[in-house]
N, C-alpha and C. Protein backbone atom coordinates (compact mmCIF):
# COMPACT_ATOMS: atom_id res chain seq x y z
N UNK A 1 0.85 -1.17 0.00
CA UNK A 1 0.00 0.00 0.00
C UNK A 1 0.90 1.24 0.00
N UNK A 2 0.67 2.32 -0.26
CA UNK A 2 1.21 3.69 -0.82
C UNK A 2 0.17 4.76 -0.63
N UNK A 3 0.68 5.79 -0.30
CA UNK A 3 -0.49 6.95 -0.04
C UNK A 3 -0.41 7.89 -1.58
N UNK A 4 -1.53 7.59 -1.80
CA UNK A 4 -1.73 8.39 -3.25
C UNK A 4 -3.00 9.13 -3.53
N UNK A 5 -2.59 10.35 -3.97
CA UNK A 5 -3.97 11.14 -4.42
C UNK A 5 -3.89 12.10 -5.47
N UNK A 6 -3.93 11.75 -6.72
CA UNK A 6 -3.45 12.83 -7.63
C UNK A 6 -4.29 14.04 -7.85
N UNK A 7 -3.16 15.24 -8.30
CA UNK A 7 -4.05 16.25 -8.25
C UNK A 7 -4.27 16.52 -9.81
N UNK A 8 -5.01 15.62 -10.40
CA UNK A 8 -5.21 16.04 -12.22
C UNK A 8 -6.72 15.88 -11.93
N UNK A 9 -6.86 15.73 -13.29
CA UNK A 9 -9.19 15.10 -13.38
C UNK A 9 -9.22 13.39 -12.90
N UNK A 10 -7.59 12.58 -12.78
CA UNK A 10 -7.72 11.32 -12.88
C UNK A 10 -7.79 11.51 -10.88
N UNK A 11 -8.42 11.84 -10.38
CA UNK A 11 -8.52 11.47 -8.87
C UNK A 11 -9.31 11.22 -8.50
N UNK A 12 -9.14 10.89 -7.08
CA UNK A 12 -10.49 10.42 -6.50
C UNK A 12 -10.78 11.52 -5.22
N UNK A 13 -11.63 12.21 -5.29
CA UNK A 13 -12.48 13.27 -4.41
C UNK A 13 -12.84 13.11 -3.12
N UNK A 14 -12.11 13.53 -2.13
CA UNK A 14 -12.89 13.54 -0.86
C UNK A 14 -13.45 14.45 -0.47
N UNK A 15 -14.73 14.20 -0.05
CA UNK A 15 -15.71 15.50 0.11
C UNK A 15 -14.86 16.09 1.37
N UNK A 16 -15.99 17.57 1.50
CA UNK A 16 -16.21 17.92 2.74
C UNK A 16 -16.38 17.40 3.74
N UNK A 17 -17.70 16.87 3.45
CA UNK A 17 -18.12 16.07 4.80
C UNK A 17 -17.07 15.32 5.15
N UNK A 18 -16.67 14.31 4.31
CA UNK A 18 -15.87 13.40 4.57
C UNK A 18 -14.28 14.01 5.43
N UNK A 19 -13.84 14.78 4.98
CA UNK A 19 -12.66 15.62 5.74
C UNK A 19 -12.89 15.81 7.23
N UNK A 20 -14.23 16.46 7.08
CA UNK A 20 -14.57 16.64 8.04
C UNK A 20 -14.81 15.92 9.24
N UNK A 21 -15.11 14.44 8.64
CA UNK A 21 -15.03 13.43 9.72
C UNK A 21 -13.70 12.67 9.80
N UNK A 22 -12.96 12.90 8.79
CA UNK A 22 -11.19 12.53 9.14
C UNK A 22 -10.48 13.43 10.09
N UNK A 23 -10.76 15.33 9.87
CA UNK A 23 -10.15 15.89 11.23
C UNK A 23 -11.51 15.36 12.57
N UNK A 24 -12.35 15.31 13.08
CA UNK A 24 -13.06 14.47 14.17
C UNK A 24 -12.25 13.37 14.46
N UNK A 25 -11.90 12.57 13.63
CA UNK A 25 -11.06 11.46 13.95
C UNK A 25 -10.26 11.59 14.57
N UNK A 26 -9.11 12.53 13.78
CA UNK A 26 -7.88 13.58 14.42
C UNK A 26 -8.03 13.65 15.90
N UNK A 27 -8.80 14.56 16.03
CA UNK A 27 -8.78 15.36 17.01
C UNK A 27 -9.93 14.56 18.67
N UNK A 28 -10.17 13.27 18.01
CA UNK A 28 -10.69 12.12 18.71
C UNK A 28 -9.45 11.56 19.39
N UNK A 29 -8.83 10.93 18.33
CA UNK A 29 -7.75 10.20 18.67
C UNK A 29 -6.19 11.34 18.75
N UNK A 30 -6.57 12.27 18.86
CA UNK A 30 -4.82 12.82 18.91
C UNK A 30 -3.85 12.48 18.17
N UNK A 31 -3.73 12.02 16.83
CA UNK A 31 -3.07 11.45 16.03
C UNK A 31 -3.39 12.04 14.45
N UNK A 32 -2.55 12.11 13.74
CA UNK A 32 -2.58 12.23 12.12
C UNK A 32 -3.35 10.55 11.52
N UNK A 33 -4.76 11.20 10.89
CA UNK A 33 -5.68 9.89 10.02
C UNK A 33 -5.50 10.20 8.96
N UNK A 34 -5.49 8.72 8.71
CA UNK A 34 -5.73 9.18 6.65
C UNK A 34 -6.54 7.68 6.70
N UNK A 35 -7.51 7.65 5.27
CA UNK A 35 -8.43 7.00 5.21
C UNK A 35 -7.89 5.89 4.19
N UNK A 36 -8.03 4.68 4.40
CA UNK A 36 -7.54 3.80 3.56
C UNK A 36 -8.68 2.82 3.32
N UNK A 37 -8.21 2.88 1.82
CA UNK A 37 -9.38 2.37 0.88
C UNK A 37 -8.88 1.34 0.15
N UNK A 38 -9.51 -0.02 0.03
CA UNK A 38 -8.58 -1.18 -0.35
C UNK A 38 -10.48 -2.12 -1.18
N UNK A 39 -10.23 -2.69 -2.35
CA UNK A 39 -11.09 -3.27 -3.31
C UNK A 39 -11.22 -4.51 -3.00
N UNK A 40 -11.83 -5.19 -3.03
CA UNK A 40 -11.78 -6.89 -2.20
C UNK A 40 -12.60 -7.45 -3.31
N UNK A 41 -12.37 -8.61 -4.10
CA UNK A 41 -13.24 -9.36 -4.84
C UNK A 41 -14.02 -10.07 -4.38
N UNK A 42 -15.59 -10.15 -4.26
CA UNK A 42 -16.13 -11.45 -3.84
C UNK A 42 -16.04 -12.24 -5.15
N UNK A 43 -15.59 -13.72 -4.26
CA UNK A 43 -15.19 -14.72 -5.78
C UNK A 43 -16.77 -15.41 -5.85
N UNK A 44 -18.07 -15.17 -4.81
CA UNK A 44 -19.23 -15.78 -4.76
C UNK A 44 -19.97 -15.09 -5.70
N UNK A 45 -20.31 -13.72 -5.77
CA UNK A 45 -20.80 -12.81 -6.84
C UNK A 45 -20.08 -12.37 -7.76
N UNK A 46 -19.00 -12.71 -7.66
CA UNK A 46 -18.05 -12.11 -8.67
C UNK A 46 -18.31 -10.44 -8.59
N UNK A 47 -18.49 -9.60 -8.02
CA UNK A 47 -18.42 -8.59 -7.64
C UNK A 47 -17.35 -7.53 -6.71
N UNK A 48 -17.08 -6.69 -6.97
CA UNK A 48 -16.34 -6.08 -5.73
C UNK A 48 -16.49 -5.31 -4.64
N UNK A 49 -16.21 -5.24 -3.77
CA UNK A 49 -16.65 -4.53 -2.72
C UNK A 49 -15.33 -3.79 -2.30
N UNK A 50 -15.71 -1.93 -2.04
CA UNK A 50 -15.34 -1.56 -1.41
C UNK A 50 -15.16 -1.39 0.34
N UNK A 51 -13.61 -1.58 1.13
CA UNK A 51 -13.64 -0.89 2.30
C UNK A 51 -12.86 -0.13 2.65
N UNK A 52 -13.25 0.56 3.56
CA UNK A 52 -12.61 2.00 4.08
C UNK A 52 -11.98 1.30 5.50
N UNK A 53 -11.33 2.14 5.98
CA UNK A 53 -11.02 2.02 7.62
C UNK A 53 -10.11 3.63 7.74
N UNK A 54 -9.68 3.77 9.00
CA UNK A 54 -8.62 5.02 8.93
C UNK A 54 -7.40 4.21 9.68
N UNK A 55 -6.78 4.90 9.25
CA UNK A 55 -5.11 4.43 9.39
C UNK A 55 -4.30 5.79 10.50
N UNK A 56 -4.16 5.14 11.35
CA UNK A 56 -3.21 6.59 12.95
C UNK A 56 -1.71 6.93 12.54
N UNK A 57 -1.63 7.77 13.11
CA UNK A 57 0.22 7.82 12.97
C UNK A 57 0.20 9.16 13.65
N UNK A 58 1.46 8.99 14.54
CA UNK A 58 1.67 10.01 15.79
C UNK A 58 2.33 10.75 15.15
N UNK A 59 3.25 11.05 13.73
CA UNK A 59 3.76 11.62 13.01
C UNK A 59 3.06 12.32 11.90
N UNK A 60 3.08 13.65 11.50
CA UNK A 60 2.23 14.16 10.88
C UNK A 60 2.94 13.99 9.56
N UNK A 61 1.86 14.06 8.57
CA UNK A 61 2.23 13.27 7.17
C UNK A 61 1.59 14.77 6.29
N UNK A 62 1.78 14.30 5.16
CA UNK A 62 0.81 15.72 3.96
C UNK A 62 -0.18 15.88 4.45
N UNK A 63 -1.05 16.81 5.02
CA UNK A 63 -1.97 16.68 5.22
C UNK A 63 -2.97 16.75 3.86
N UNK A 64 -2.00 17.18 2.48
CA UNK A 64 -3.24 17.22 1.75
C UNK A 64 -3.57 15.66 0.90
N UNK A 65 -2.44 14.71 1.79
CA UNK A 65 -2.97 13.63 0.87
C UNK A 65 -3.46 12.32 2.17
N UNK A 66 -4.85 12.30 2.19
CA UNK A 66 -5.42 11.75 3.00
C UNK A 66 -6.22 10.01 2.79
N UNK A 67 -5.21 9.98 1.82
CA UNK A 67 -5.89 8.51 1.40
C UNK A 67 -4.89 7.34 1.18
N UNK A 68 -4.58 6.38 1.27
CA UNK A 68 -4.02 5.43 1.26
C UNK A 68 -4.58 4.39 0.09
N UNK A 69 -4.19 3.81 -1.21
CA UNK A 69 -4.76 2.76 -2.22
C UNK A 69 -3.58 2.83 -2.76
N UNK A 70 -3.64 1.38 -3.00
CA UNK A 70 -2.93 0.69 -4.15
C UNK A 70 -3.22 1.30 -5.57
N UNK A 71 -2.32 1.09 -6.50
CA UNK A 71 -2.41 1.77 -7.58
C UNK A 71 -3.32 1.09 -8.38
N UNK A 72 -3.60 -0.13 -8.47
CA UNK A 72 -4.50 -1.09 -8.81
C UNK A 72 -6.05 -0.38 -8.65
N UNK A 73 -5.85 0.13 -7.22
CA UNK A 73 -7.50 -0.15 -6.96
C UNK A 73 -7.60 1.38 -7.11
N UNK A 74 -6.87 1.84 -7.25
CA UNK A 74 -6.21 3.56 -7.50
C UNK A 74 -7.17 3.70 -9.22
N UNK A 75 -6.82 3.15 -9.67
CA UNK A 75 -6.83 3.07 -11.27
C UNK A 75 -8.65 2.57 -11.26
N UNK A 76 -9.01 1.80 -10.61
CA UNK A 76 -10.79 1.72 -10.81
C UNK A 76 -11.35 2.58 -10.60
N UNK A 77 -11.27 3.05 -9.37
CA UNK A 77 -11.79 4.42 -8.52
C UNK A 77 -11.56 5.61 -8.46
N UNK A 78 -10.35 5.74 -9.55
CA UNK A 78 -10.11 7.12 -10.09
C UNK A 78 -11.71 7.83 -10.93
N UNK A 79 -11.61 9.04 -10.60
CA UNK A 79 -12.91 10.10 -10.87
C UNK A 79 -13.95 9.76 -10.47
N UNK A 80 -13.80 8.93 -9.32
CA UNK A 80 -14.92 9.01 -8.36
C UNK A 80 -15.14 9.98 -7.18
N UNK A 81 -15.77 9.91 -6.22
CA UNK A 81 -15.57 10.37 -5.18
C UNK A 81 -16.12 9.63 -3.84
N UNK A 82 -14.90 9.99 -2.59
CA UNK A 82 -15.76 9.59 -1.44
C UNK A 82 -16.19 9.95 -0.52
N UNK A 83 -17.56 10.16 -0.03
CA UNK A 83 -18.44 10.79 0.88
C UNK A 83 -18.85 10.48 2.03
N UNK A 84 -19.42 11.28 3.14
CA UNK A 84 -19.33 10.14 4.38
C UNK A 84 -21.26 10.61 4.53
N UNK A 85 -22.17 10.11 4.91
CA UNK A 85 -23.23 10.32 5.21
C UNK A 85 -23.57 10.42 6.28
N UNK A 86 -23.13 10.70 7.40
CA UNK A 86 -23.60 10.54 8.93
C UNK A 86 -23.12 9.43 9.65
N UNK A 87 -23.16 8.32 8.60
CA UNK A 87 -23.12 7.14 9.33
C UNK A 87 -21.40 6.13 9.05
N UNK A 88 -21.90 6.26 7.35
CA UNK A 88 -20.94 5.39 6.30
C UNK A 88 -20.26 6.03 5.60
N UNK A 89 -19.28 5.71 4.87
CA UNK A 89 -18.28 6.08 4.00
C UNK A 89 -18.67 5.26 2.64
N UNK A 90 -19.00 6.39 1.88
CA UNK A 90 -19.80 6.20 0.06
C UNK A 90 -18.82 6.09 -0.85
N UNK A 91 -18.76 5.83 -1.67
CA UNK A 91 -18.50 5.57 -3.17
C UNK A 91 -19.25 5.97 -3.91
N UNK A 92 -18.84 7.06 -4.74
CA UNK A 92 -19.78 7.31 -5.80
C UNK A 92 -18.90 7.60 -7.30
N UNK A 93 -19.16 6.74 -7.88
CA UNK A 93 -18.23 6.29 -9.33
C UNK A 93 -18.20 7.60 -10.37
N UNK A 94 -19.32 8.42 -10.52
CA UNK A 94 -19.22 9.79 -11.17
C UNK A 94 -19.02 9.54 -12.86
N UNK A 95 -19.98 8.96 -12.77
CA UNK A 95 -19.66 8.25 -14.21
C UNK A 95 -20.64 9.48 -15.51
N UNK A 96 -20.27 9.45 -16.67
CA UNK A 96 -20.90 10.36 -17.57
C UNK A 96 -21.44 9.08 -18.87
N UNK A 97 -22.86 9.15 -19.33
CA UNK A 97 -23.19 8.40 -20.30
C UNK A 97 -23.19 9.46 -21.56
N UNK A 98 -22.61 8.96 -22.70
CA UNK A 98 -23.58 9.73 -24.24
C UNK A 98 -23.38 8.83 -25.20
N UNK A 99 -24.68 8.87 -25.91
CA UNK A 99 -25.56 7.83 -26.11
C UNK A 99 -25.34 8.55 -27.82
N UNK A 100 -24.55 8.03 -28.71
CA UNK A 100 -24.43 8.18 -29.81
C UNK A 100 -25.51 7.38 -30.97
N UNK A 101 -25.82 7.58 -32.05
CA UNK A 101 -26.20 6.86 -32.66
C UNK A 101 -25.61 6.68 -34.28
N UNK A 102 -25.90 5.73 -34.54
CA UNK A 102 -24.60 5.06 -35.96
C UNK A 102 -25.50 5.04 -37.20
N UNK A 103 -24.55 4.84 -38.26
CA UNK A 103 -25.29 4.46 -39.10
C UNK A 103 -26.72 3.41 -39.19
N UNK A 104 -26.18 2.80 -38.69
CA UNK A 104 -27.76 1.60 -38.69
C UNK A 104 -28.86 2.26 -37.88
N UNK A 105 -29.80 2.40 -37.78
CA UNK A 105 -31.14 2.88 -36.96
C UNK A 105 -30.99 2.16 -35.70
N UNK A 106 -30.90 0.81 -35.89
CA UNK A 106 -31.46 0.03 -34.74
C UNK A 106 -30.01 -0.17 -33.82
N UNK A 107 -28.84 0.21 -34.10
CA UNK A 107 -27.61 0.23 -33.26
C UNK A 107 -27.16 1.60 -32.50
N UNK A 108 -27.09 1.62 -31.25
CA UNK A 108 -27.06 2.80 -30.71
C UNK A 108 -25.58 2.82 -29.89
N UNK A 109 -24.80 3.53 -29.68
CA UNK A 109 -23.75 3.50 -28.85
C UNK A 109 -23.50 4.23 -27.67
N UNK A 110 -23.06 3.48 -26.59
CA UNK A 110 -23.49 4.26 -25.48
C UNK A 110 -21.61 4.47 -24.81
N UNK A 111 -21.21 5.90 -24.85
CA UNK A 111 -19.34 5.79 -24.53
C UNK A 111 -19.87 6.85 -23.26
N UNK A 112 -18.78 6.12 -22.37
CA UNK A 112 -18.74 6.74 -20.88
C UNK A 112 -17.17 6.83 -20.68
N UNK A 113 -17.14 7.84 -19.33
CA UNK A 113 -15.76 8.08 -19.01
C UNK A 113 -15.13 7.16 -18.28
N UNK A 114 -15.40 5.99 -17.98
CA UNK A 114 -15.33 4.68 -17.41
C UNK A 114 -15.55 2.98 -18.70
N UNK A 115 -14.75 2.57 -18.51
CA UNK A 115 -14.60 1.29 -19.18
C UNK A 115 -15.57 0.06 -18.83
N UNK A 116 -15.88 -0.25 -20.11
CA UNK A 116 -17.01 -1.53 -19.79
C UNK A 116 -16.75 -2.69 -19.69
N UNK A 117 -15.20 -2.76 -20.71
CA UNK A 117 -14.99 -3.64 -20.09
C UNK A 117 -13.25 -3.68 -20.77
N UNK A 118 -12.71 -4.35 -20.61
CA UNK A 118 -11.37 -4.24 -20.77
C UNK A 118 -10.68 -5.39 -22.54
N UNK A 119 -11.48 -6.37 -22.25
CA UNK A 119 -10.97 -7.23 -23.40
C UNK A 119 -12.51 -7.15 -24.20
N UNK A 120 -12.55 -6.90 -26.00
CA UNK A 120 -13.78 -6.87 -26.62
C UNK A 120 -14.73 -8.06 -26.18
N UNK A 121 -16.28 -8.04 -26.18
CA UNK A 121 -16.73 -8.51 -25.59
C UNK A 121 -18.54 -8.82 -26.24
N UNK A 122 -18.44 -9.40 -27.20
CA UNK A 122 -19.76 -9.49 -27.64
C UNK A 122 -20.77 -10.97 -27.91
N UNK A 123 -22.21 -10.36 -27.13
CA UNK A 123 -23.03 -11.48 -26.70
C UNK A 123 -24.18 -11.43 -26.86
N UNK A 124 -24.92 -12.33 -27.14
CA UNK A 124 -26.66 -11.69 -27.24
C UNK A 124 -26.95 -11.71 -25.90
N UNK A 125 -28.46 -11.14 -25.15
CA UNK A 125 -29.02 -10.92 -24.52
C UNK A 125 -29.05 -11.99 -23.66
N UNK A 126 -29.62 -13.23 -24.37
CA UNK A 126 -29.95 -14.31 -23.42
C UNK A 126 -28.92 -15.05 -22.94
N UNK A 127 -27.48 -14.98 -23.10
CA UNK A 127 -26.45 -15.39 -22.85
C UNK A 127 -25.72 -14.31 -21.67
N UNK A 128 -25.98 -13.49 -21.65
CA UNK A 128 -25.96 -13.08 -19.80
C UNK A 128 -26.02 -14.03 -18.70
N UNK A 129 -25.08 -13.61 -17.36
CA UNK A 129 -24.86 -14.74 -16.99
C UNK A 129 -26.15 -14.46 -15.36
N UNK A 130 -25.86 -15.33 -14.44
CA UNK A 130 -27.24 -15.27 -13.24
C UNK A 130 -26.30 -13.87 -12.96
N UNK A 131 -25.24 -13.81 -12.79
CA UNK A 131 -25.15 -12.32 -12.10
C UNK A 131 -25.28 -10.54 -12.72
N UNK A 132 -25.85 -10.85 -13.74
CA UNK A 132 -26.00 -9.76 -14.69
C UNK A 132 -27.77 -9.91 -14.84
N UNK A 133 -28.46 -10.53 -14.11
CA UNK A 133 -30.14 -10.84 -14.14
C UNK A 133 -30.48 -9.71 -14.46
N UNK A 134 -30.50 -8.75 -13.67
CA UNK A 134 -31.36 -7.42 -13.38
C UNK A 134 -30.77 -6.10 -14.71
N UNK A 135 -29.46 -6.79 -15.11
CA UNK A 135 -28.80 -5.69 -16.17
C UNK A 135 -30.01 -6.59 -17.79
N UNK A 136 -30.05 -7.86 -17.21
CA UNK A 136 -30.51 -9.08 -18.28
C UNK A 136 -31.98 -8.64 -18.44
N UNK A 137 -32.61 -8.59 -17.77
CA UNK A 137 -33.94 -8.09 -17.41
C UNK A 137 -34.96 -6.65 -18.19
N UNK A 138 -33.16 -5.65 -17.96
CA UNK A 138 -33.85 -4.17 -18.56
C UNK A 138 -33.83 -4.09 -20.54
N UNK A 139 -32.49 -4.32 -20.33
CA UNK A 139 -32.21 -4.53 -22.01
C UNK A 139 -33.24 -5.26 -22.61
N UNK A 140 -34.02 -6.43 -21.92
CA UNK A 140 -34.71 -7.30 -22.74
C UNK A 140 -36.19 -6.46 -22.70
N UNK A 141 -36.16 -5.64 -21.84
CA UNK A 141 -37.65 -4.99 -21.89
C UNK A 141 -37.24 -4.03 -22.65
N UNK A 142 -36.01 -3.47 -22.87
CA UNK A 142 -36.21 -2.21 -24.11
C UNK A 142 -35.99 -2.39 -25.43
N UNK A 143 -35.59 -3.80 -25.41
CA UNK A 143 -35.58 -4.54 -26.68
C UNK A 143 -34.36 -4.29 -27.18
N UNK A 144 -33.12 -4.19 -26.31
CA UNK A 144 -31.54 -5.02 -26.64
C UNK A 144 -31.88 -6.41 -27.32
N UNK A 145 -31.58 -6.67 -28.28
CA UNK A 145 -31.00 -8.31 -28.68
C UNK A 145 -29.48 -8.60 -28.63
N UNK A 146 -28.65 -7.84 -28.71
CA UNK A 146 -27.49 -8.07 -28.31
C UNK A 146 -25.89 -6.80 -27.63
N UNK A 147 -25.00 -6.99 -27.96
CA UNK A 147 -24.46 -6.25 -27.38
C UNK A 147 -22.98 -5.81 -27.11
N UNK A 148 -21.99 -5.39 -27.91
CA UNK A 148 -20.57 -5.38 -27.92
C UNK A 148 -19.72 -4.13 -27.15
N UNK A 149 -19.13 -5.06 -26.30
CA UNK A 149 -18.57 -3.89 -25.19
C UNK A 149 -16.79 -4.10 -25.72
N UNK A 150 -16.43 -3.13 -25.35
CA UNK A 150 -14.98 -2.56 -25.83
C UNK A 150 -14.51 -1.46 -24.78
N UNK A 151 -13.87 -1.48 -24.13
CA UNK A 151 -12.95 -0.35 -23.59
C UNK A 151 -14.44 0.17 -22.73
N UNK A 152 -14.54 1.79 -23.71
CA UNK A 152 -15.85 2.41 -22.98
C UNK A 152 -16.53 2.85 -23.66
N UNK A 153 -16.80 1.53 -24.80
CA UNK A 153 -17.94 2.10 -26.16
C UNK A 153 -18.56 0.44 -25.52
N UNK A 154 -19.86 0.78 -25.19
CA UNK A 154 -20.59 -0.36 -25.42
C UNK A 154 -21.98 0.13 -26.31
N UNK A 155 -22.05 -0.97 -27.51
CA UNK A 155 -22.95 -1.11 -28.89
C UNK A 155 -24.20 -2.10 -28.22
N UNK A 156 -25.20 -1.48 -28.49
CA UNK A 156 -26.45 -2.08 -28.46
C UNK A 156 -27.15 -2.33 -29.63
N UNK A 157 -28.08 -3.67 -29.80
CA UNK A 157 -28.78 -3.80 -30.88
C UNK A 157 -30.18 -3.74 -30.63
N UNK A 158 -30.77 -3.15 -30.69
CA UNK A 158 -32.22 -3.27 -30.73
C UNK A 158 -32.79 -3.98 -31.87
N UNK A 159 -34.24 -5.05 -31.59
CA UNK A 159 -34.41 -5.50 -32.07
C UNK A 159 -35.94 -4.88 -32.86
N UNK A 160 -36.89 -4.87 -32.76
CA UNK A 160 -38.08 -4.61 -33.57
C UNK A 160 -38.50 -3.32 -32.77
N UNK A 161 -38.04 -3.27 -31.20
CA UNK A 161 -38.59 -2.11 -30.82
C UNK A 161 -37.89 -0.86 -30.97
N UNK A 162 -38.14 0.41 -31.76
CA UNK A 162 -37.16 1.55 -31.54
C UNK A 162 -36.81 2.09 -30.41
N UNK A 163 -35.06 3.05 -30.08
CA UNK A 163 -35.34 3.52 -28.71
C UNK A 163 -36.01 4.58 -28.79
N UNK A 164 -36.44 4.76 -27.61
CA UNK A 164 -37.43 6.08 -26.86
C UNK A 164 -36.61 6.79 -26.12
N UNK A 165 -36.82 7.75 -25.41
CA UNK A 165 -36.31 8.66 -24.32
C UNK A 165 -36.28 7.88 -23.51
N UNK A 166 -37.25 7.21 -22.96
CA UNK A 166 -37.61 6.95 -22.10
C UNK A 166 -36.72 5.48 -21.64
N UNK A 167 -36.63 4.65 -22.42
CA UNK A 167 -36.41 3.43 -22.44
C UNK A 167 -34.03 3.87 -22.20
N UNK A 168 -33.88 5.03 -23.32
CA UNK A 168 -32.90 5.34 -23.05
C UNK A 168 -32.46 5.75 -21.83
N UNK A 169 -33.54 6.41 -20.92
CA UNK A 169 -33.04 6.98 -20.01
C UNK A 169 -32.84 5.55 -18.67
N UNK A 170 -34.02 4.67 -18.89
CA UNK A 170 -33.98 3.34 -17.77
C UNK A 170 -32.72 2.41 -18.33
N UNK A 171 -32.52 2.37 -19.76
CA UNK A 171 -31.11 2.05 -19.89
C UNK A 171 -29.70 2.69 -19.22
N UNK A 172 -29.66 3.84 -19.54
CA UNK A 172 -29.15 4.45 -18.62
C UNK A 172 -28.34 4.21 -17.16
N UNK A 173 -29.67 4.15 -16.55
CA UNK A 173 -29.75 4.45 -14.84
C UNK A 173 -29.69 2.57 -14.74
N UNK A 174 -29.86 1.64 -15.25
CA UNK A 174 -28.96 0.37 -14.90
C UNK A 174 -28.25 0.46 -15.39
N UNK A 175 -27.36 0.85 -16.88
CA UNK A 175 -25.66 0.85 -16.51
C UNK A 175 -25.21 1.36 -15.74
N UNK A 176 -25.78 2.83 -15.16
CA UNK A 176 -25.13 3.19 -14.23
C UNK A 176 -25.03 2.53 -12.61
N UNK A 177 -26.33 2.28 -12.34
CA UNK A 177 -26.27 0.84 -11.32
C UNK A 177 -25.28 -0.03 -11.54
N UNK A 178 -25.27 -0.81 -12.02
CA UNK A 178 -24.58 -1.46 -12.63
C UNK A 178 -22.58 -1.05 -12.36
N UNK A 179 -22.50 -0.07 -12.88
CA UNK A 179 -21.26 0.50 -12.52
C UNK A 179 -21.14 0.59 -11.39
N UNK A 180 -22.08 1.51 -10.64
CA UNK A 180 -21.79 1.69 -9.02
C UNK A 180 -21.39 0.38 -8.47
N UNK A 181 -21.94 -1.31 -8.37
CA UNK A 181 -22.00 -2.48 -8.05
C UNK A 181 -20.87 -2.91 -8.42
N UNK A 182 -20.26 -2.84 -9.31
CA UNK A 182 -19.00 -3.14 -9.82
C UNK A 182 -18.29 -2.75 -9.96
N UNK A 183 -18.10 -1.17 -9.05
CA UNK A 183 -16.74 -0.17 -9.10
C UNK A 183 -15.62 -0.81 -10.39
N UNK A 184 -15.98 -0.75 -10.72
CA UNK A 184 -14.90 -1.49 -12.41
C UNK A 184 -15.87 -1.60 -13.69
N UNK A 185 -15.42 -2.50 -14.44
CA UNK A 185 -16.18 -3.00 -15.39
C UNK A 185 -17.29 -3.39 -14.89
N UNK A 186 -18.46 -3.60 -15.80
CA UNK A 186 -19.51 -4.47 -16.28
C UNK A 186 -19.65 -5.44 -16.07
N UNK A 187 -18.84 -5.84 -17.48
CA UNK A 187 -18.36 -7.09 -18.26
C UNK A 187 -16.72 -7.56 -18.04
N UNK A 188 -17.00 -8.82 -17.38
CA UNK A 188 -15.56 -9.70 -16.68
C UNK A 188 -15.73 -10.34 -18.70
């Protein structure tokens, strides 16, 4: 582990609030905190989970770099941010969708500032696996038939139904679910 926090657009954001409950910490414990943030795979969902904890030291360090990650988990969670709510310490991925459309009518492209997936990746609908149900679920009601993910262009095919606003926008808000759940890719 390494204390890292870059200061470009590639960082990861600690709120206010959140500062705010790292000096409380401080000034709880009499000691210099910094918040350390480490990615854990569940190998049961194949999913990842973020955790936080704070890290002491009787020696005062940068104070402007208050986070502790591996460069690994540095590199997922870059241009996110993390927030504290009263209770918990958030993740919020800060992701941007635009929703291009191609030559063909019925192929739409959807590129975000986040990767869908890392190696090309194309599948029809019904070949989704049990842990993608609920991503399996929306596409098939807006009438996805299939689907090619790349980097951070993922291609949709619609089949007989055209898209709508509407259907674009519930597409949408499960990739973006979707992202939040998988602080990473999508598509393994």
């Amino acid at each position: 582990m390494f204390e890292f926090l870059k200061q470009s657009k590639d960082r990861i954001t600690i709120t206010d609030t959140l500062l705010e409950r790292i000096k409380r910490e401080e000034l709880d414990k009499n000691s210099f905190v910094m918040l350390q943030v480490e990615i854990r795979r569940n190998d049961k969902t194949n999913k990842n989970q973020i955790f936080t904890g704070f890290l002491y030291s009787e020696t005062a360090r940068d104070p402007k770099n208050r986070i502790q990650i591996t460069e690994a988990d540095f590199e997922i969670l870059k241009g996110g941010r993390l927030d504290f709510d009263g209770a918990n310490i958030l993740y919020y991925p800060d992701i941007d969708l635009h929703w291009k459309k191609t030559k063909k009518s019925n192929i739409h492209v959807v590129v975000a500032n986040r990767k869908f997936s890392e190696l090309p990746r194309a599948f029809e609908i019904q070949d989704l696996s049990e842990t993608e149900t609920n991503l399996k679920r929306i596409f098939q009601s807006a009438g996805v038939v299939s689907i090619f993910s790349h980097a951070n262009k993922l291609s949709l095919e619609f089949g007989s139904y055209p898209l709508t606003k509407a259907s674009e926008e519930n597409l949408s808000e499960a990739i973006l679910l979707e992202f939040t759940k998988w602080n990473g890719f999508i598509f393994r």
